[in-house]
C-alpha atoms as a PDB file:
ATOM      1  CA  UNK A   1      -7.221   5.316  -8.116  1.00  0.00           C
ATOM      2  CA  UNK A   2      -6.409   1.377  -9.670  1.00  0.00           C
ATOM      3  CA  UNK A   3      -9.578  -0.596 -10.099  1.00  0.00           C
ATOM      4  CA  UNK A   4     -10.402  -3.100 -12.284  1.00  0.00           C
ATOM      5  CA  UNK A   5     -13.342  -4.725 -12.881  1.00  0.00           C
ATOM      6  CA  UNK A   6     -14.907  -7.840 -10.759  1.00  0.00           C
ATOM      7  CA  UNK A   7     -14.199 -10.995 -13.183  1.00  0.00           C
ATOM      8  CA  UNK A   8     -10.607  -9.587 -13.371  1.00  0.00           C
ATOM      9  CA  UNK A   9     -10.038  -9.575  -9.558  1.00  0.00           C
ATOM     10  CA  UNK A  10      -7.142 -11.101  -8.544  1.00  0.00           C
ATOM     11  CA  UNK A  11      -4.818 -11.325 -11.670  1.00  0.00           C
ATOM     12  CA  UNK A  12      -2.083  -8.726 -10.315  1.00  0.00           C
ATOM     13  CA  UNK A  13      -2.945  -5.864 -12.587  1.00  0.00           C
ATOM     14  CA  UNK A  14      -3.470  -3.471  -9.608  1.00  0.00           C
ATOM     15  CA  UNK A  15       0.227  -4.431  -9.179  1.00  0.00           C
ATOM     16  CA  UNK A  16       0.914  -4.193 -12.789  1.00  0.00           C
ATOM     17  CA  UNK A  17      -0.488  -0.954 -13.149  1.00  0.00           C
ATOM     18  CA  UNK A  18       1.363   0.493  -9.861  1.00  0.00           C
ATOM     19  CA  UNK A  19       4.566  -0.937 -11.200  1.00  0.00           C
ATOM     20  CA  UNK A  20       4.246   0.623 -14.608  1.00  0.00           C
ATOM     21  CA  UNK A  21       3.131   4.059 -12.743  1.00  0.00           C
ATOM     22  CA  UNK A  22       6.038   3.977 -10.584  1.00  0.00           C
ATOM     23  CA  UNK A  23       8.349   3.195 -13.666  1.00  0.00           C
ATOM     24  CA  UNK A  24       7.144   6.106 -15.485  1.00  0.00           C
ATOM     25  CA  UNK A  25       7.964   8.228 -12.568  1.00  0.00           C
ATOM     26  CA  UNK A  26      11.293   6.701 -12.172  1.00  0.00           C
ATOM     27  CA  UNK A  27      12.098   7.213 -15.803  1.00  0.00           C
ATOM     28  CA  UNK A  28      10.670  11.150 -15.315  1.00  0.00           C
ATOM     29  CA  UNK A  29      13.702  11.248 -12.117  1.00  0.00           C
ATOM     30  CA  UNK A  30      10.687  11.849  -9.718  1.00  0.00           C
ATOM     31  CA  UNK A  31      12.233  11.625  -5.868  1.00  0.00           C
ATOM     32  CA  UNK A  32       9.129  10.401  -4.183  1.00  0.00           C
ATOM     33  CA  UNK A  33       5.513   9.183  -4.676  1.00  0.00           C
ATOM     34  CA  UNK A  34       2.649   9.143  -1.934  1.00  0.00           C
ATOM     35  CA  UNK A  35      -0.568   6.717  -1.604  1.00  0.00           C
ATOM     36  CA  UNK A  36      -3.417   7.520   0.292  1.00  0.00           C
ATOM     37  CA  UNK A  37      -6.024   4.599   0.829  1.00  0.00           C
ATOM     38  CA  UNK A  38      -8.480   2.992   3.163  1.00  0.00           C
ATOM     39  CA  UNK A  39      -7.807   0.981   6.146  1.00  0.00           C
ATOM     40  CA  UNK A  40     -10.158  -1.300   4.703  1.00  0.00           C
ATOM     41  CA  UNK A  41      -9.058  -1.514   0.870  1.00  0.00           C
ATOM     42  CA  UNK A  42      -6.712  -5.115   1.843  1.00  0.00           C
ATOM     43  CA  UNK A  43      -5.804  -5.840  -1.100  1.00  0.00           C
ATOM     44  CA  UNK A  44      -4.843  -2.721  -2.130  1.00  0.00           C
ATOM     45  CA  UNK A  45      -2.396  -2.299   0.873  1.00  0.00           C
ATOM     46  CA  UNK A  46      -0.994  -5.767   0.351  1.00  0.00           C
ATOM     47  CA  UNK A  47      -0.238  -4.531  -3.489  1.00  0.00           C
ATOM     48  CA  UNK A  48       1.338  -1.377  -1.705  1.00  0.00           C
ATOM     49  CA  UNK A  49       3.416  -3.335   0.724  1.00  0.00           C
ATOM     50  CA  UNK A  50       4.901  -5.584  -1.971  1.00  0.00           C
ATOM     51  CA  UNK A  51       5.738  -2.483  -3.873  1.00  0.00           C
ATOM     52  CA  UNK A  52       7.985  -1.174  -1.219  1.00  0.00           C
ATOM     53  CA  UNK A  53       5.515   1.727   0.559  1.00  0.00           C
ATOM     54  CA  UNK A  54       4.981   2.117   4.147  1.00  0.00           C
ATOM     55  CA  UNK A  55       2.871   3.564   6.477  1.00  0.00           C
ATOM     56  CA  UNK A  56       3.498   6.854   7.211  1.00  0.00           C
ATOM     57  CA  UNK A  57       1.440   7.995  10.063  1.00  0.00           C
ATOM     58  CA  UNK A  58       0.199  11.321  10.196  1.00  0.00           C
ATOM     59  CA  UNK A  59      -2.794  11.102  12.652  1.00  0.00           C
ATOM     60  CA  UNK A  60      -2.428   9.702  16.457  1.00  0.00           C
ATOM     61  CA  UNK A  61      -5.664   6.648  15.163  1.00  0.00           C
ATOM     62  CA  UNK A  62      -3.631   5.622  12.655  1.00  0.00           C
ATOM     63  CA  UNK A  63      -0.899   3.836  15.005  1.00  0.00           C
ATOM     64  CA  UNK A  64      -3.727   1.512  16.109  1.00  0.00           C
ATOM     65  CA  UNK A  65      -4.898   0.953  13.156  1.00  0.00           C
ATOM     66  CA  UNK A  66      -2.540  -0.308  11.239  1.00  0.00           C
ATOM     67  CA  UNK A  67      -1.561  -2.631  14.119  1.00  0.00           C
ATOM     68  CA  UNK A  68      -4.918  -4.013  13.570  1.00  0.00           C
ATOM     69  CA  UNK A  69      -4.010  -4.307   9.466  1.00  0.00           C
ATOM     70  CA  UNK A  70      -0.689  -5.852  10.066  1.00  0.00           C
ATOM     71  CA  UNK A  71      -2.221  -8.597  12.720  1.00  0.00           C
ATOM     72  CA  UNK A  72      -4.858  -8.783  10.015  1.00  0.00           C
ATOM     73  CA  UNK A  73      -2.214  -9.380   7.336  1.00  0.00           C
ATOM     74  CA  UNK A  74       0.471 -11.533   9.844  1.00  0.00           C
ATOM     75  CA  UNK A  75       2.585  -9.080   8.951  1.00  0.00           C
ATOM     76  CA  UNK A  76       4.846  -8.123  12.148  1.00  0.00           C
ATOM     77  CA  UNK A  77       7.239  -5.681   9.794  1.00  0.00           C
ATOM     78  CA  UNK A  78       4.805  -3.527   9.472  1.00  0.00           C
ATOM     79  CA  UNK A  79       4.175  -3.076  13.484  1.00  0.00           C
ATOM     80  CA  UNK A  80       8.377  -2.799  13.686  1.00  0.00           C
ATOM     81  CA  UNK A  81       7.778   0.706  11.563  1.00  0.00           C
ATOM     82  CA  UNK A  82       5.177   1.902  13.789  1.00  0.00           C
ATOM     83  CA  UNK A  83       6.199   4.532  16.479  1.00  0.00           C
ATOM     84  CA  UNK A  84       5.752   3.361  19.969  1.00  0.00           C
END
């Protein structure tokens, strides 16, 4: 889990830290990486969008819910990877 503390909110290191995590792995020839979060963790989906993840669902709710995120987000990619 990435956290960082309130007054630091904001600054990218979520992203930084991701980045740097998903170097590491790179660097250790690891094929794939997963996330798991919550539907209601925004900013830490946005930071997983703009690293390149995407939603893989693997329960029928989670189709409608992350229509919900993406109209949340005006993202309309996100709804083009979404079955049906």
């Amino acid at each position: 889990m990435v956290g960082v503390l309130p007054s630091y909110s904001g600054k990218k290191l979520g992203y930084i830290v991701s980045l740097a995590a998903l170097q590491q792995m790179f660097r250790e020839e690891r094929k794939s990486a997963v996330l798991n979060t919550d539907d209601y963790r925004i900013p830490a989906i946005i930071t997983y969008l703009k690293l390149g993840f995407v939603p893989q669902i693997v329960h029928k709710s989670h189709v409608q819910r992350w229509r919900q995120i993406a109209e949340m987000l005006g993202n309309a990619e996100i709804i083009k990877q979404l079955p049906g």
